[in-house]
Protein backbone atom coordinates (compact mmCIF):
# COMPACT_ATOMS: atom_id res chain seq x y z
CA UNK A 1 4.75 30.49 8.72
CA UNK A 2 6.88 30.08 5.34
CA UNK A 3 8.74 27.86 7.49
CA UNK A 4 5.64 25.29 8.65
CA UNK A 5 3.95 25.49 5.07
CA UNK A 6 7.69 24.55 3.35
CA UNK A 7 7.66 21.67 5.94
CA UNK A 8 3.99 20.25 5.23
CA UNK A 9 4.90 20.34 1.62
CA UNK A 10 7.82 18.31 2.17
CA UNK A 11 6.02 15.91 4.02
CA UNK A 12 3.38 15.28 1.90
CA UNK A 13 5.71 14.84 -1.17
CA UNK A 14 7.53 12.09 0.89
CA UNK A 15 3.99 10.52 1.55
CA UNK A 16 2.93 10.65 -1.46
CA UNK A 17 6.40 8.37 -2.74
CA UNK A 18 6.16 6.15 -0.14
CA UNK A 19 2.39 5.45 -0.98
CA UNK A 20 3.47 5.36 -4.72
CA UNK A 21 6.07 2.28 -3.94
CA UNK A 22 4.71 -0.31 -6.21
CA UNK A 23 5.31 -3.81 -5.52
CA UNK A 24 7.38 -5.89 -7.84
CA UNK A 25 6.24 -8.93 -10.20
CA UNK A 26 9.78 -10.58 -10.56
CA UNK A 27 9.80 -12.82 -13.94
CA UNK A 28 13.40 -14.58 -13.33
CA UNK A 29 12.80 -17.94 -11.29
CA UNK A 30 16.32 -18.02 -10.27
CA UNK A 31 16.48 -14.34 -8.80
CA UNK A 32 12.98 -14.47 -7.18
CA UNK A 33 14.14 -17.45 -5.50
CA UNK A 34 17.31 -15.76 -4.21
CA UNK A 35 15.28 -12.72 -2.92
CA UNK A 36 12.73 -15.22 -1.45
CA UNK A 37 15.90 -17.02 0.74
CA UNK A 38 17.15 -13.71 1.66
CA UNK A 39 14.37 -12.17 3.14
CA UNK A 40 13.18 -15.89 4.43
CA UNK A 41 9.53 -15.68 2.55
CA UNK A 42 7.58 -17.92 0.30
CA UNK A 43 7.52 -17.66 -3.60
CA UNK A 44 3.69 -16.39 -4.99
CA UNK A 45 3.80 -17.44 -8.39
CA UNK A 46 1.13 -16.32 -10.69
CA UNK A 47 0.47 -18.40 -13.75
CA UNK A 48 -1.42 -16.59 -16.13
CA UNK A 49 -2.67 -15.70 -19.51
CA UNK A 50 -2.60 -11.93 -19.41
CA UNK A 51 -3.43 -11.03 -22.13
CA UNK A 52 -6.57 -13.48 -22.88
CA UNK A 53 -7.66 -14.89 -19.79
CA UNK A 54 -10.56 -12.83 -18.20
CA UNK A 55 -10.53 -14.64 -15.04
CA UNK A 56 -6.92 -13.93 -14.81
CA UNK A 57 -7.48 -10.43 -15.83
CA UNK A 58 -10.50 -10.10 -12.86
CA UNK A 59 -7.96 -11.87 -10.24
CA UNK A 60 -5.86 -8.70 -11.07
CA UNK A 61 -8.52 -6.13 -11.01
CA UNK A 62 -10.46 -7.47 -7.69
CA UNK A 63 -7.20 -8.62 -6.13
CA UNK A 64 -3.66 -8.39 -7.12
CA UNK A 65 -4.14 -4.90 -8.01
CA UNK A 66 -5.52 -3.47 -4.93
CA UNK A 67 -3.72 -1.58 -1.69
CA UNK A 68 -4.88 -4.50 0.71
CA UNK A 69 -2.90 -6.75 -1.47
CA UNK A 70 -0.15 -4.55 -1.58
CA UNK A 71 0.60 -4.03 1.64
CA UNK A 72 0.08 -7.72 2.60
CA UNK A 73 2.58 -8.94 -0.17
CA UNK A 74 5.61 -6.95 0.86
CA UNK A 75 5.18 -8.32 4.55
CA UNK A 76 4.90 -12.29 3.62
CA UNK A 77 5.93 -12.95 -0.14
CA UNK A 78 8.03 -12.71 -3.20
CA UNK A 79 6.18 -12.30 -6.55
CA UNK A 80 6.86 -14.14 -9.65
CA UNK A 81 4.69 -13.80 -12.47
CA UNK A 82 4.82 -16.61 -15.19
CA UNK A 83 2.89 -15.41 -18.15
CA UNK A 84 1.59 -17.37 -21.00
CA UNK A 85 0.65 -15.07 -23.87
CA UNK A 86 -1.08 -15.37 -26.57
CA UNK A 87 -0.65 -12.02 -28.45
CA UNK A 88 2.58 -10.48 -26.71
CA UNK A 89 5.89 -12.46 -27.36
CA UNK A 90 7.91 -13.87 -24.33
CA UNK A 91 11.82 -14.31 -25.04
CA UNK A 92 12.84 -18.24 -25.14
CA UNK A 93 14.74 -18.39 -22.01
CA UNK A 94 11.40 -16.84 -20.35
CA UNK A 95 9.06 -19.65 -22.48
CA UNK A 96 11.09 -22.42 -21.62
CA UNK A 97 10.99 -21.60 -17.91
CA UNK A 98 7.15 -21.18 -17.29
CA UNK A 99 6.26 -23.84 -19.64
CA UNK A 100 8.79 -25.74 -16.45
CA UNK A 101 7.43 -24.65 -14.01
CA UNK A 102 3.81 -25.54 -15.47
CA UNK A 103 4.77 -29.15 -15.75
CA UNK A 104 6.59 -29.10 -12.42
CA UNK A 105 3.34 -27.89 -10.66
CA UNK A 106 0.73 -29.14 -12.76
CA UNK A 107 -1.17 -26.02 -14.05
CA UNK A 108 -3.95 -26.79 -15.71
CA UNK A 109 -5.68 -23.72 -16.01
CA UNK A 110 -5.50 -19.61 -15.31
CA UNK A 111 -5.40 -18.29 -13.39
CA UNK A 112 -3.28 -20.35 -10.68
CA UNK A 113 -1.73 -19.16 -8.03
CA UNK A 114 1.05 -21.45 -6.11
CA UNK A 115 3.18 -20.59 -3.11
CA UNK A 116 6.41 -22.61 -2.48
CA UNK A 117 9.47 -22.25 -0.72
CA UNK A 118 12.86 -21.94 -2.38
CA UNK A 119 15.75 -23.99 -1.17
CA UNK A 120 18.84 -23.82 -2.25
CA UNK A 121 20.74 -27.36 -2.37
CA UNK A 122 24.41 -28.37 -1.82
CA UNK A 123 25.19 -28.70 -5.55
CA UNK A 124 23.86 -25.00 -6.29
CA UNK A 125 20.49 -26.33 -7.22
CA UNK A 126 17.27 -25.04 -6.19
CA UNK A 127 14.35 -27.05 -4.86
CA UNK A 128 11.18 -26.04 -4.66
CA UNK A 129 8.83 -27.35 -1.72
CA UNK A 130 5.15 -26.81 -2.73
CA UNK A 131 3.01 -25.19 -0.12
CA UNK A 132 -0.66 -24.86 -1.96
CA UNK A 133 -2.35 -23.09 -4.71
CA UNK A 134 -4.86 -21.03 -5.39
CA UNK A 135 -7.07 -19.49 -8.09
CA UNK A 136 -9.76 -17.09 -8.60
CA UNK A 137 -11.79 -16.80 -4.84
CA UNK A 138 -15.23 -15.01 -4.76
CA UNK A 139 -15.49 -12.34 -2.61
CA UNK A 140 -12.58 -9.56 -3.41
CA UNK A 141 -9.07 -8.86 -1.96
CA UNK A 142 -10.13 -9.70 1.71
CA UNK A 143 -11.27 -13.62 0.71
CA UNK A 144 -8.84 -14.15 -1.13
CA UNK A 145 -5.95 -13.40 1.22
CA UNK A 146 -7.38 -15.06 4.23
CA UNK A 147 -6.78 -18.10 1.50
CA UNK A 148 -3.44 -17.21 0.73
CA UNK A 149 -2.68 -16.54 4.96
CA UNK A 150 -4.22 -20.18 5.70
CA UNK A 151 -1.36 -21.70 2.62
CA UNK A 152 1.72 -20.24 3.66
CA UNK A 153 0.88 -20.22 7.87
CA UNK A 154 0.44 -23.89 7.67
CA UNK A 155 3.43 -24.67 6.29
């Protein structure tokens, strides 16, 4: 009996870790895009103001945030957020590259979300071959992926 009740407990600890995986927001262009290679899946990039954009912080809550959108982005992406701040200081290297990515992609406004694929070129270069974008999308977690599934299964 000591035996079976040691052995649920064990079980559910290892659940409960596996469940408590969080997924990662890389912030490094250059080593998202590595990962993204790798394991042969499209960049999500995030541009956003987190810490003054309330559409940005409701794409979070309502999407990016949830278990649905969890699970989905460790099967099909690799996360980069690209944050543009207003109260919380970025480090320069950081500033310079979402302010070039920005330009590159055309943001406009937060939030944006834009999926590309990463190439690497001969001269050690990367490219970056836009796929679509996205921003807020009524309607919660499940609306907003069938958006995101529709960008990066066309392409």
């Amino acid at each position: 009996m000591k035996k079976t009740i040691y052995l649920l407990f064990i079980l559910g600890c290892l659940s409960l870790s596996a469940s408590a995986q969080k997924i990662t927001w890389h912030t490094d262009m250059g080593k998202a895009s590595e990962i993204a290679i790798e394991e042969n899946k499209p960049l999500l990039m995030f541009f956003t103001g987190s810490d003054w954009c309330g559409w940005c912080i409701k794409l979070q809550k309502e999407v990016l945030k949830t278990s649905d959108f969890e699970t989905w982005a460790k099967d099909n992406v690799v996360l980069v957020e690209l944050d543009f701040p207003r109260r919380t200081k970025l480090d320069k290297q950081t500033q310079i590259q979402n302010y070039q990515l920005q330009n590159l992609f055309k943001v406009r406004g937060y939030p944006t979300v834009v999926f590309a694929n990463p190439e690497k070129q001969d001269d050690g270069k990367m490219n970056l071959q836009h796929l679509g974008s996205t921003g807020f999308v009524r309607g919660g977690a499940e609306k907003w992926l069938a958006v995101a599934e529709d960008i990066i299964k066309v392409n």
